[in-house]
Protein backbone atom coordinates (compact mmCIF):
# COMPACT_ATOMS: atom_id res chain seq x y z
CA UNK A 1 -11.04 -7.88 -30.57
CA UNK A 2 -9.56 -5.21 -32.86
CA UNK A 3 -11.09 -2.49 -30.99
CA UNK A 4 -10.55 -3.86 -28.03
CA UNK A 5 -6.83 -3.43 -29.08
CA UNK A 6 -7.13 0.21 -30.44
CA UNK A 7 -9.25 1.43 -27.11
CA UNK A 8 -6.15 -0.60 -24.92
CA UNK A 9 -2.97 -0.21 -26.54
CA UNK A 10 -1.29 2.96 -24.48
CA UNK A 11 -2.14 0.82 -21.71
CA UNK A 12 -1.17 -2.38 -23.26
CA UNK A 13 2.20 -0.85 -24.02
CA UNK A 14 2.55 0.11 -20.22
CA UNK A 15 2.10 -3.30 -18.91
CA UNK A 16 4.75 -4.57 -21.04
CA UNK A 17 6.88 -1.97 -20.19
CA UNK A 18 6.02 -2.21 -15.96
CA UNK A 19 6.26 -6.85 -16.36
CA UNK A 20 9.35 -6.29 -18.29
CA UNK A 21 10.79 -4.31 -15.30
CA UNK A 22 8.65 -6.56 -12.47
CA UNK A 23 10.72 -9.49 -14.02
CA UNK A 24 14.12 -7.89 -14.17
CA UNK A 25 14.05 -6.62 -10.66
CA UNK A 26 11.72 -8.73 -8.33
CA UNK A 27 14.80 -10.79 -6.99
CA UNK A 28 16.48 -7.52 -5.88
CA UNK A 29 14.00 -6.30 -3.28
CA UNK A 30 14.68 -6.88 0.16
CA UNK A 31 12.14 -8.41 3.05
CA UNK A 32 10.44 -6.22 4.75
CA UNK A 33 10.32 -6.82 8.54
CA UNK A 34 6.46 -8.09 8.60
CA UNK A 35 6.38 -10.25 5.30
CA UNK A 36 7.95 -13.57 6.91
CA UNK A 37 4.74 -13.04 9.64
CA UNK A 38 2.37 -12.37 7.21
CA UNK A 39 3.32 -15.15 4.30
CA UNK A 40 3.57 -17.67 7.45
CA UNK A 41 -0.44 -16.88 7.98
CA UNK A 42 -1.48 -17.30 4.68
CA UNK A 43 -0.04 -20.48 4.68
CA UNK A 44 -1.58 -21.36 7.75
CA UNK A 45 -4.64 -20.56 6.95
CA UNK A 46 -4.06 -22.46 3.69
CA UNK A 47 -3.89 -25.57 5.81
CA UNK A 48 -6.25 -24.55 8.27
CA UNK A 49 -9.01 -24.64 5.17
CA UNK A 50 -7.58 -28.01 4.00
CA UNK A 51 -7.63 -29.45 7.42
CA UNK A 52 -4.28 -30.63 7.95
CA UNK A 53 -3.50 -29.52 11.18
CA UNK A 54 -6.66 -29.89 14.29
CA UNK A 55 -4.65 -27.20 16.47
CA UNK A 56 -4.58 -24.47 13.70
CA UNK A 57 -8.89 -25.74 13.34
CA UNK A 58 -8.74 -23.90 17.09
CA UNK A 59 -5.96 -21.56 16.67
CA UNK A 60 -8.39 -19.35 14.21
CA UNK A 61 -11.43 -19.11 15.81
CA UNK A 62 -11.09 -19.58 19.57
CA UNK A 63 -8.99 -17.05 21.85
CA UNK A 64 -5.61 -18.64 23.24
CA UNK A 65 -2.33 -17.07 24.20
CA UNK A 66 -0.43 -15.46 21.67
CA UNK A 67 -3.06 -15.91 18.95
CA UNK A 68 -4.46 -12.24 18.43
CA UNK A 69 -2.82 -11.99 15.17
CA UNK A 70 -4.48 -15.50 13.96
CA UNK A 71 -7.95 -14.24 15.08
CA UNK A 72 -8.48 -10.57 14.14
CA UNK A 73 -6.28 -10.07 10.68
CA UNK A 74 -7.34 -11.63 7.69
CA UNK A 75 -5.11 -13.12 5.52
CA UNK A 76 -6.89 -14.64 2.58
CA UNK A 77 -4.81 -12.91 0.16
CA UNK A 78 -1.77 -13.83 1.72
CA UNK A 79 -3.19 -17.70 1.59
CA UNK A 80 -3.47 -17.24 -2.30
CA UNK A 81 -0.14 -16.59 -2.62
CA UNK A 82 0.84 -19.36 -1.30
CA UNK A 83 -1.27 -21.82 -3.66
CA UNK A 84 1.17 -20.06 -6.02
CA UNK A 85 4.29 -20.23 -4.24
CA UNK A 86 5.13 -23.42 -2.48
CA UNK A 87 7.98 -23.62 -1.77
CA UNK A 88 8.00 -20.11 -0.08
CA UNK A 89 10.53 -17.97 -1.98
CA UNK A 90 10.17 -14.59 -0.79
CA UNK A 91 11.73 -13.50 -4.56
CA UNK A 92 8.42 -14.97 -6.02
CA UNK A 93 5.93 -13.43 -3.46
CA UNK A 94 7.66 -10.03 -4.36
CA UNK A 95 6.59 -11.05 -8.42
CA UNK A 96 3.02 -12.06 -7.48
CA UNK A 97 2.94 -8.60 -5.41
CA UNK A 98 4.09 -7.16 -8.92
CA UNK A 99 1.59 -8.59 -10.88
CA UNK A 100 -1.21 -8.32 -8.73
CA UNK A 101 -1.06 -4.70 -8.44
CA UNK A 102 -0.97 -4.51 -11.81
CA UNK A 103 -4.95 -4.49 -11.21
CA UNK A 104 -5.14 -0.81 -10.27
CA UNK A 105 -3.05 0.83 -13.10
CA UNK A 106 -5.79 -1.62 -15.39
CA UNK A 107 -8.62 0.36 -13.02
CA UNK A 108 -7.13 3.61 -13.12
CA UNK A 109 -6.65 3.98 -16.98
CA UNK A 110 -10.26 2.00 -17.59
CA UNK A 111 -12.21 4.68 -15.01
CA UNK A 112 -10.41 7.36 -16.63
CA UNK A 113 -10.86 6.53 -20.29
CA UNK A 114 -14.70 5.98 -19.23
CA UNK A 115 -14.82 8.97 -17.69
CA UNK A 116 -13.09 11.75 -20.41
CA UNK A 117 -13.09 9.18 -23.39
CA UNK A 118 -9.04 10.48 -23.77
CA UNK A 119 -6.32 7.47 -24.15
CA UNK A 120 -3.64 10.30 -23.47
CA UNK A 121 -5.16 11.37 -20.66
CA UNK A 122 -6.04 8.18 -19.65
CA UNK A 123 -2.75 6.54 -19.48
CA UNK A 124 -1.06 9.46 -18.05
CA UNK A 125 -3.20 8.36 -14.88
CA UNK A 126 -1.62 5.14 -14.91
CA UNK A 127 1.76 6.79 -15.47
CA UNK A 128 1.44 9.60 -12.69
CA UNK A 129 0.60 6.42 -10.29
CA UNK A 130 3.64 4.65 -11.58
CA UNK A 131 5.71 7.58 -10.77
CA UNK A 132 4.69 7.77 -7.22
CA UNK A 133 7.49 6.37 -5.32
CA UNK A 134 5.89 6.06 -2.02
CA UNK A 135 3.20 3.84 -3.68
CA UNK A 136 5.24 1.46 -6.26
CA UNK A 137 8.02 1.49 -4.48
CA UNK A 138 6.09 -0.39 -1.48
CA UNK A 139 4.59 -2.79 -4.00
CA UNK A 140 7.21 -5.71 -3.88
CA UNK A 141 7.54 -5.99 -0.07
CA UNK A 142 4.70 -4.49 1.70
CA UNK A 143 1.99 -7.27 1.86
CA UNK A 144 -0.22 -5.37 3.91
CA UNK A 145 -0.83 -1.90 2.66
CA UNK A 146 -0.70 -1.84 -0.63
CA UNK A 147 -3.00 -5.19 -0.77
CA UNK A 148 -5.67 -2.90 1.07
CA UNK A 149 -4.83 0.02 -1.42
CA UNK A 150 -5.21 -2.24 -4.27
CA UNK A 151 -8.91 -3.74 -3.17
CA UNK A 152 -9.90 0.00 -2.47
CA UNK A 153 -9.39 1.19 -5.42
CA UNK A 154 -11.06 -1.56 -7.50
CA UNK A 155 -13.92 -0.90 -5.46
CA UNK A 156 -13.70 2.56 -5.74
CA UNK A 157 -13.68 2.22 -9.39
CA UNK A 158 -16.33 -0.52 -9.54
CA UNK A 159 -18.41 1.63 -8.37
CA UNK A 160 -18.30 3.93 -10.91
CA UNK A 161 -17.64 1.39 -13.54
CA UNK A 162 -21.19 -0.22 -12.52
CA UNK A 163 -23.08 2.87 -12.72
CA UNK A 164 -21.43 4.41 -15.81
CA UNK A 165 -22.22 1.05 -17.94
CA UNK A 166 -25.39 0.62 -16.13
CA UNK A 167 -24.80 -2.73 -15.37
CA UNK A 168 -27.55 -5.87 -14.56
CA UNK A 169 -29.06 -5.16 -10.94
CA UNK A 170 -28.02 -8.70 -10.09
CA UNK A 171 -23.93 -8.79 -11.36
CA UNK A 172 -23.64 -5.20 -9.54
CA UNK A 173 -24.87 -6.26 -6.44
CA UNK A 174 -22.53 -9.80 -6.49
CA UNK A 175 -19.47 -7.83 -8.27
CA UNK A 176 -19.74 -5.17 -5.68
CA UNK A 177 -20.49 -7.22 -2.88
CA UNK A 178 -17.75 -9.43 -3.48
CA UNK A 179 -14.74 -6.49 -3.74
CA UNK A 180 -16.56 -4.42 -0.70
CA UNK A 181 -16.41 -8.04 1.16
CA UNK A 182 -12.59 -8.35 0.22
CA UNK A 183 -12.08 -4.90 1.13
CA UNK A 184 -13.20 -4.72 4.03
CA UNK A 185 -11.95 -8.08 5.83
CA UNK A 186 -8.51 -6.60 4.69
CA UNK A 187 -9.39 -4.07 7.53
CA UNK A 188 -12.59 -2.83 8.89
CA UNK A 189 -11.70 0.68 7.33
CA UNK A 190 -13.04 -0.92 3.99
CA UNK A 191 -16.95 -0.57 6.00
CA UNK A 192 -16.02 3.13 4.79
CA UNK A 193 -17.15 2.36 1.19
CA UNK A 194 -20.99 2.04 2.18
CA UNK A 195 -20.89 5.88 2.87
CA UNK A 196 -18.79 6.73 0.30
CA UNK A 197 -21.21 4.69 -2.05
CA UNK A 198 -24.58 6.18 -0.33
CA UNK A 199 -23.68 9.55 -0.78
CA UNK A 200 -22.65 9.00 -4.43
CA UNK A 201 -25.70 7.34 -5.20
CA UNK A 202 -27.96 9.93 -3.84
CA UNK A 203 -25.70 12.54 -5.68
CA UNK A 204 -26.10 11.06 -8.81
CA UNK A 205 -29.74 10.24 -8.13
CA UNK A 206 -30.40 14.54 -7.84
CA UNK A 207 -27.89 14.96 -11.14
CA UNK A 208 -29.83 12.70 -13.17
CA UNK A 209 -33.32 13.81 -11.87
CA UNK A 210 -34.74 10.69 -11.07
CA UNK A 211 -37.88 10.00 -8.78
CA UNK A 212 -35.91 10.67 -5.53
CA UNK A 213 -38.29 8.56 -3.05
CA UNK A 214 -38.53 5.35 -5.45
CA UNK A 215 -34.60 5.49 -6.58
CA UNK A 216 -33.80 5.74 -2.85
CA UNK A 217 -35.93 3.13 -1.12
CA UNK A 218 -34.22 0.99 -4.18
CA UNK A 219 -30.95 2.25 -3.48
CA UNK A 220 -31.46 0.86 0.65
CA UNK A 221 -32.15 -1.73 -1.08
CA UNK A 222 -29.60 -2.64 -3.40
CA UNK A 223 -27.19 -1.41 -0.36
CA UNK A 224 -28.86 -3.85 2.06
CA UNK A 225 -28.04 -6.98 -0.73
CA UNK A 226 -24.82 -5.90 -1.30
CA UNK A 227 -24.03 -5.82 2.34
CA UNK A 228 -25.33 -9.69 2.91
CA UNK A 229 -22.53 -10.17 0.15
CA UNK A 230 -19.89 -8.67 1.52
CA UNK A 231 -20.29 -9.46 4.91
CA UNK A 232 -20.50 -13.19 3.36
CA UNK A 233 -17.26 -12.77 1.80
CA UNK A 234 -15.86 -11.74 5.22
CA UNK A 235 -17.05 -14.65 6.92
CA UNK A 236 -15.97 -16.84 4.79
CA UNK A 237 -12.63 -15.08 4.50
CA UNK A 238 -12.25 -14.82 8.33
CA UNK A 239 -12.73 -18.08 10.52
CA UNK A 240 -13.00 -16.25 13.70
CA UNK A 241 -15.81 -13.95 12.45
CA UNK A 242 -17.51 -17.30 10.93
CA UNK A 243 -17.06 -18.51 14.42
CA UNK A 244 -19.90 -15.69 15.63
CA UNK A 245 -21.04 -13.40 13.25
CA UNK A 246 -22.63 -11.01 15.38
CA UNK A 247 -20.54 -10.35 18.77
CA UNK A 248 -17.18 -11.05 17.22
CA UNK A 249 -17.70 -8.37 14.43
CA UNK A 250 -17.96 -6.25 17.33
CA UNK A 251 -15.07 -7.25 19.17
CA UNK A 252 -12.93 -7.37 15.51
CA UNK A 253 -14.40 -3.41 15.90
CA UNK A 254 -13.52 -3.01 18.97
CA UNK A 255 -9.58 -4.03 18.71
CA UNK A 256 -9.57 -2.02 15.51
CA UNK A 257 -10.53 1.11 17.43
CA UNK A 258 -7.87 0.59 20.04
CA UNK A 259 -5.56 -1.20 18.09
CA UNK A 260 -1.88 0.23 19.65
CA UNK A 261 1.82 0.25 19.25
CA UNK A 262 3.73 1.52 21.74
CA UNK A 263 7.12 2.63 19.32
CA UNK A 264 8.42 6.00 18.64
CA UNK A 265 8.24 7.46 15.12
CA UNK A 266 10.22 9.91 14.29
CA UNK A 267 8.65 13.48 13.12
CA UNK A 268 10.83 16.81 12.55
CA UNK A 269 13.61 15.48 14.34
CA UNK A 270 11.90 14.86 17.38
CA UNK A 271 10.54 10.78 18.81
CA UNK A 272 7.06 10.85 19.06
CA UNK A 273 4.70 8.04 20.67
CA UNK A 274 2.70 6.87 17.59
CA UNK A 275 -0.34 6.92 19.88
CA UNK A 276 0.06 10.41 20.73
CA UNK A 277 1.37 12.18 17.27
CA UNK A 278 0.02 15.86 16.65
CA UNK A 279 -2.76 16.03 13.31
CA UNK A 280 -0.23 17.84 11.04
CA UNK A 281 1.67 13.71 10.93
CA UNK A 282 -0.75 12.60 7.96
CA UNK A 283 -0.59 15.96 6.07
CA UNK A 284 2.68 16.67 6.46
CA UNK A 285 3.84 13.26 5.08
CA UNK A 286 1.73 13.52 2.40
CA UNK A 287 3.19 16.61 1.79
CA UNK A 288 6.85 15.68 1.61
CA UNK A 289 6.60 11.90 0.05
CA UNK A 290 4.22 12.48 -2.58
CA UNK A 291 5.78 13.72 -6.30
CA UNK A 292 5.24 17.79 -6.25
CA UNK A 293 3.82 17.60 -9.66
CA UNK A 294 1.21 15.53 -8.21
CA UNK A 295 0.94 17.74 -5.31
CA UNK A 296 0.66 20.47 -7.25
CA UNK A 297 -2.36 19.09 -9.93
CA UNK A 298 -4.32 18.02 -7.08
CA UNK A 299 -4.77 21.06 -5.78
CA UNK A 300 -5.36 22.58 -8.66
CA UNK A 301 -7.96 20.22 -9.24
CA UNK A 302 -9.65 20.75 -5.74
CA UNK A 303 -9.26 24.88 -6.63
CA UNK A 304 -11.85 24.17 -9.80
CA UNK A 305 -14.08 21.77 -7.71
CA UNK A 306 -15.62 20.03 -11.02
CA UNK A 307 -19.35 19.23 -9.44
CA UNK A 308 -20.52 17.82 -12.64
CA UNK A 309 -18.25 15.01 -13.06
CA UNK A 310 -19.13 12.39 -11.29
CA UNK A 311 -15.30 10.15 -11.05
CA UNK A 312 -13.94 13.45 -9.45
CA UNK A 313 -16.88 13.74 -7.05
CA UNK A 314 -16.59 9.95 -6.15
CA UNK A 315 -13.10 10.33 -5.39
CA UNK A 316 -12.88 13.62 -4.22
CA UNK A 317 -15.92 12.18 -1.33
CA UNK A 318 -13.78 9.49 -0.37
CA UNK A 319 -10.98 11.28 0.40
CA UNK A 320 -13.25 13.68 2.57
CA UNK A 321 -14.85 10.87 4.27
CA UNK A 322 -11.45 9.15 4.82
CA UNK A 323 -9.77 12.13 6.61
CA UNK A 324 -12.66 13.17 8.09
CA UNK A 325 -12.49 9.29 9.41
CA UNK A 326 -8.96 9.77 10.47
CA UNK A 327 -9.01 13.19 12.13
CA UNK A 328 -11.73 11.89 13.85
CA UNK A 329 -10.33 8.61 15.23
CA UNK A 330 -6.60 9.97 15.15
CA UNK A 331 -5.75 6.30 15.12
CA UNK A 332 -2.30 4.87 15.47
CA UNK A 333 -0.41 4.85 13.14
CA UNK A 334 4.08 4.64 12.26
CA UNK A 335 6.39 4.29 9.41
CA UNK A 336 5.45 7.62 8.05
CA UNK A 337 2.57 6.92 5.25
CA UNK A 338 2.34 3.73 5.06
CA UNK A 339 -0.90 2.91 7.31
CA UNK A 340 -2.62 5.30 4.92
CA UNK A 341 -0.77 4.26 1.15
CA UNK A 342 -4.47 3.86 0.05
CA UNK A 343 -5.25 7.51 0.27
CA UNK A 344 -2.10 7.96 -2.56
CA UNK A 345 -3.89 6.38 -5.31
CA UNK A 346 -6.68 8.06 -5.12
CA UNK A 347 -5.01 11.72 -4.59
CA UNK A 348 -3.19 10.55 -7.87
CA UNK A 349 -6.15 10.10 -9.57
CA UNK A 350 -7.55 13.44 -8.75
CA UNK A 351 -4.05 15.43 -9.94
CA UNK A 352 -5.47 14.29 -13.53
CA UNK A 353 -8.27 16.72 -13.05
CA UNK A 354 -5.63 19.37 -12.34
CA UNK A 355 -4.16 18.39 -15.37
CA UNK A 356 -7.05 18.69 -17.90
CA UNK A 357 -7.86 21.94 -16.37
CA UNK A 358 -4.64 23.19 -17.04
CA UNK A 359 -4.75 21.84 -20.17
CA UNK A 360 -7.77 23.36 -21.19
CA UNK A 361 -6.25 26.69 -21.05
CA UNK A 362 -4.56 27.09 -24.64
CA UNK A 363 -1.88 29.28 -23.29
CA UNK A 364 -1.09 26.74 -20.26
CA UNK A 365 -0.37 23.69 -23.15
CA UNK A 366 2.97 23.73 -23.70
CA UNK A 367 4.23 24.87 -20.82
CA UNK A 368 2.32 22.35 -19.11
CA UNK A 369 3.65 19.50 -20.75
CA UNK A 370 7.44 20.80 -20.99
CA UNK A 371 7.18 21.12 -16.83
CA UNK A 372 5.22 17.74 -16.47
CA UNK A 373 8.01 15.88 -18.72
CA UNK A 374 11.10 17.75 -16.67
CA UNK A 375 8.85 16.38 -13.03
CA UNK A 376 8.66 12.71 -14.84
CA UNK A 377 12.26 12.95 -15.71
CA UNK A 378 13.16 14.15 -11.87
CA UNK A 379 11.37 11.64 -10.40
CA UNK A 380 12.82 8.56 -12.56
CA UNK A 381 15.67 10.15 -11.67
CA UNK A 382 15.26 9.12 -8.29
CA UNK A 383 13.79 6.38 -8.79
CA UNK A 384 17.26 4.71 -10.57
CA UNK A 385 18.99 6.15 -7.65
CA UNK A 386 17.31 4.70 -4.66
CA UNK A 387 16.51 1.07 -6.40
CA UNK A 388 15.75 -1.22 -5.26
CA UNK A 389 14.18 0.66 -1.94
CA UNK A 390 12.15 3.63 -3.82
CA UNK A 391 9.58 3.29 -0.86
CA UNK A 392 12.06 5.69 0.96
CA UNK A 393 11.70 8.30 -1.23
CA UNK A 394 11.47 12.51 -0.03
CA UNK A 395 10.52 14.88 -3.19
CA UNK A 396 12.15 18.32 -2.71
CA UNK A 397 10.02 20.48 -0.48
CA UNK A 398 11.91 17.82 2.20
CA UNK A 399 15.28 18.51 0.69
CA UNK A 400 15.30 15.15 -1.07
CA UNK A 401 16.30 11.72 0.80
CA UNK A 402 19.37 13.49 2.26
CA UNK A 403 18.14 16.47 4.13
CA UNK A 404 15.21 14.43 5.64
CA UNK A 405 17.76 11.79 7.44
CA UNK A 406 17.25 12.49 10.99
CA UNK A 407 13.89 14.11 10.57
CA UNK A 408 11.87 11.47 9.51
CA UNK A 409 11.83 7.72 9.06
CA UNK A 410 13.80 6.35 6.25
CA UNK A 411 14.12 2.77 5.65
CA UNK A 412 11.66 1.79 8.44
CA UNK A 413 11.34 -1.78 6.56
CA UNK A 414 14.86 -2.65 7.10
CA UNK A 415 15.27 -4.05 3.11
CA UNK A 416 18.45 -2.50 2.71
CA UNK A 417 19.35 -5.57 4.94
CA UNK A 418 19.50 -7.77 1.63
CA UNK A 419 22.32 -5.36 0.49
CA UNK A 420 24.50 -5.90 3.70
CA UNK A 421 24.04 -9.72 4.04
CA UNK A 422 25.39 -9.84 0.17
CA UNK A 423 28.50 -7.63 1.35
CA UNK A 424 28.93 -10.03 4.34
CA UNK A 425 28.72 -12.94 1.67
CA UNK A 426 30.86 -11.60 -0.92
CA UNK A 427 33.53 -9.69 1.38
CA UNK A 428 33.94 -12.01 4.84
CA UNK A 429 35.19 -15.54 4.42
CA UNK A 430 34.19 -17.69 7.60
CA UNK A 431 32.81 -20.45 9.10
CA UNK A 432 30.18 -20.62 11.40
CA UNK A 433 29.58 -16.84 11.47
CA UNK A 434 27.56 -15.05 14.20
CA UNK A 435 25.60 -12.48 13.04
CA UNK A 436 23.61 -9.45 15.04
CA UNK A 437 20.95 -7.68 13.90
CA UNK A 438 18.58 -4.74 14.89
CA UNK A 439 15.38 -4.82 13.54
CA UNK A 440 14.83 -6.85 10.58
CA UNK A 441 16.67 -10.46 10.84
CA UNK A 442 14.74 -12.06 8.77
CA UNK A 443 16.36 -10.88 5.37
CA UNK A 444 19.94 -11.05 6.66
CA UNK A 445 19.62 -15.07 7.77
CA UNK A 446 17.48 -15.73 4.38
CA UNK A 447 20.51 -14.57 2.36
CA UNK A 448 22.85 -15.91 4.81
CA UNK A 449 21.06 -19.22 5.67
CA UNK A 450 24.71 -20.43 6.46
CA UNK A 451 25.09 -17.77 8.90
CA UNK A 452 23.85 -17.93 13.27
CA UNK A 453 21.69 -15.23 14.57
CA UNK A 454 22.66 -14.47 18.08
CA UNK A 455 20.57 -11.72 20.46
CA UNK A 456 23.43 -10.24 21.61
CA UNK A 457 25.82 -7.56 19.90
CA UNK A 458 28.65 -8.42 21.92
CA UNK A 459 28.63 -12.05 20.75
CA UNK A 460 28.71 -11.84 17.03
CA UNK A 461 31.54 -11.64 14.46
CA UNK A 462 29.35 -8.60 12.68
CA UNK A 463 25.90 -6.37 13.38
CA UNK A 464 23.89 -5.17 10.82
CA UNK A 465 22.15 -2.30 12.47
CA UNK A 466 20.05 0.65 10.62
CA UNK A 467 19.60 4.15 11.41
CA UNK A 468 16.24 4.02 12.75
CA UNK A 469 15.75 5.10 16.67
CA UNK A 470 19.34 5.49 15.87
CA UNK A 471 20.08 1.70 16.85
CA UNK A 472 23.25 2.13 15.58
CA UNK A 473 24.80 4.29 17.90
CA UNK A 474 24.54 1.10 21.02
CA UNK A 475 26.84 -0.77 18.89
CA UNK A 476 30.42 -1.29 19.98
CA UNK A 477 32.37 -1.68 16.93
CA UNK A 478 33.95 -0.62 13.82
CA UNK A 479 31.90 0.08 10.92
CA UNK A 480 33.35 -1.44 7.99
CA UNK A 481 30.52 -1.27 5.29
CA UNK A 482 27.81 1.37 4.71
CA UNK A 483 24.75 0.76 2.75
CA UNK A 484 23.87 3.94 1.58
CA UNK A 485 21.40 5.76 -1.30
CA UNK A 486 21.65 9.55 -2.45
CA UNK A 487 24.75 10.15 -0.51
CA UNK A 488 22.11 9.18 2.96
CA UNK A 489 23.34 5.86 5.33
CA UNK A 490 20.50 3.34 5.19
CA UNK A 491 21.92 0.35 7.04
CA UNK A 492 25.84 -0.42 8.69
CA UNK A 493 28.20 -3.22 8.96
CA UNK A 494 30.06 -3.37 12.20
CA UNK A 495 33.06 -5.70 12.56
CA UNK A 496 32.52 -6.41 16.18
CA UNK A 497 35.43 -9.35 16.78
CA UNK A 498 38.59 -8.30 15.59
């Protein structure tokens, strides 16, 4: 136990430090636009596996009207959450969010602390992913992508974790079949890992000099076991690919490959079908949401291409076989980075490589850590200022939050909606109050339950209307309240019945 506390306690320390800060702000994140959707079919499925209800038995494995969502998108997870939240407080889904991604600053220090046997280092992993706004910040509210991101990377890591402790045959085959399994019924992306973990193995095989012919036909194997596993775990997770194993993993496949939304997004100032946007969308976000410090320490990391350290090359292949995957498929995708938050993680992890190579050089030390302290600094910095909706946040090569209104999407969630129905509440005194909203009514009727949602502008006392697709602008009225963050509108209050 005692060394167990003296190998743990930087990241001990930070766990404190991130529940202490899950508990004080979890009630002031807003709700996302998809969560009420999402929560609803977890608890569905929750009774669909107790068998309460004989239409939801058919609603989850049999095609109807209006059921796509029920059939193709697994929500296990989402199910879990509410064993542990009954009563369906969106407050206390955004704490289990908290603490469930506490999992991957666990695996990120662990892998790390494996890997160069440095606490300092170590936990500055788990700090740099802190730190990334685009990725914490969607933590509380997001109950799609950063589940996914989560699973990834703890199977990502297990990977390596397995083969670095040179765990029993039998546990690595059920540990790893269970998290690929997971993984993958999250979305069908996760069927990436298999060549992500092939290509490792045989890597590793040729680096430790092993017979290449036995270790392989062992690896098929072992990759053949693990994949009756996982695709177990997917059944099971997934009624409608229970329903027919074979042809409706295809057609889950199929609507994955052609899965479409036919929205604008908005890139350099210009509306762009999501199903049509030009390569540069995924780079270029990355680019301009991602911490520059980070930025830069990844690429120094990929400039001294470490082939003998097997946690960079595992990561570093993923994130080849991923964009490869995406520039590939140029699927569709919206809200700037969010279909591809999982990719963040794992670019964090690689900066730390940058890091101990700059490090290395004794002349670099110093100046090294005075520069990464002043970035930390900048970006908490931000962080205080754009709480509770740090998912929104633009490092400085975009000109900050400020200069990328009207360029790109900002608070495509619509959670600054919790900040507007509390003005309503606090600054309008009235009965039976109609309310209009674009986008995301969900939030505004939760914290105004007293409050009628009508479909029409013209008919309500007061809209709530965000910037995005510029929404705003359709509305006859007179703006009496702005939510705004870094001197940037977010969300407006029109007064519509004077």
């Amino acid at each position: 136990m005692k060394k167990i506390i003296l190998r743990q306690w930087p990241l001990l320390i930070f766990l404190l430090f991130y529940f202490l800060i899950a508990f004080f702000t979890y009630k002031s994140y807003g709700i996302s636009i998809d969560e009420p959707d999402e929560y609803l079919r977890g608890k569905l499925l929750y009774n669909k596996a107790r068998g309460n209800d004989k239409v939801l038995q058919e609603d989850f494995v049999i095609k109807k009207q209006d059921n796509q969502d029920l059939l193709d998108h697994n929500h296990l997870h989402h199910a879990l959450l509410y064993v542990f939240n009954g009563k369906e407080s969106f407050e206390e889904y955004h704490l289990l969010n908290l603490i469930f991604a506490s999992l991957i600053f666990i695996a990120i220090y662990e892998i790390l602390l494996i890997n160069l046997r440095r606490q300092s280092i170590a936990i500055l992993g788990t700090i740099f992913l802190f730190f990334t706004p685009r990725f914490t910040g969607d933590i509380p509210s997001n109950p799609k992508d950063t589940i996914f991101g989560v699973y990834y990377f703890l199977s990502l890591s297990l990977i390596y974790i397995s083969a670095s402790l040179k765990w029993d045959e039998k546990v690595k085959i059920i540990v790893l079949g269970v998290i690929f399994g997971l993984t993958q019924a999250l979305r069908v992306l996760g069927y990436a890992l298999y060549p992500i973990y092939f290509i490792y193995a045989i890597l590793t095989l040729k680096m430790e000099k092993k017979n290449i012919i036995k270790s392989l036909l062992n690896l098929l194997l072992e990759m053949v076991l693990i994949f009756f596993v996982s695709y177990l775990v997917h059944i099971i997770s997934l009624p409608y690919l229970g329903a027919d194993p074979f042809w409706h993993f295809w057609e889950l496949i199929k609507v994955s490959a052609r899965y479409g939304w036919p929205g604008k997004v908005l890139f350099f100032g210009n509306f762009v079908l999501a199903s049509k946007l030009p390569w540069t969308y995924l780079p270029v976000w990355i680019l301009i949401t991602t911490p520059i410090f980070i930025i830069i320490l990844f690429t120094v990391s990929l400039l001294n291409f470490n082939v003998k350290n097997k946690l960079f090359i595992l990561f570093a292949l993923s994130l080849v076989i991923n964009f490869f995957v995406f520039f590939v498929t140029r699927p569709t995708i919206y809200d700037g980075l969010r279909h591809m938050i999982y990719l963040v993680p794992q670019i964090v992890l690689m900066s730390i490589f940058g890091l101990t190579y700059l490090l290395s050089k004794k002349g670099f030390r110093i100046a090294v850590m005075i520069l990464l302290l002043i970035s930390l600094l900048m970006v908490a910095k931000d962080y205080i200022e754009l709480h509770p909706y740090q998912y929104i946040y633009f490092n400085k090569l975009a000109g900050g939050l400020k200069n990328a209104r009207g360029k790109f999407e900002t608070d495509y969630w619509g959670e600054s909606n919790i900040e507007a129905a509390k003005w309503i509440r606090g600054n309008v005194i009235k009965s039976n109050l109609k309310i209009y909203t674009c986008g995301n009514e969900a939030a505004i009727i939760y914290y105004l339950p007293e409050a009628k949602a009508v479909k029409n502008a013209a008919e309500a006392d007061y809209a709530v209307c965000w910037e995005r697709m510029d929404d705003y602008k359709n509305i006859k009225g007179r703006i009496v309240h702005t939510i705004s963050r870094q001197a940037t509108p977010l969300t407006y209050i029109f007064k519509i019945k004077e």
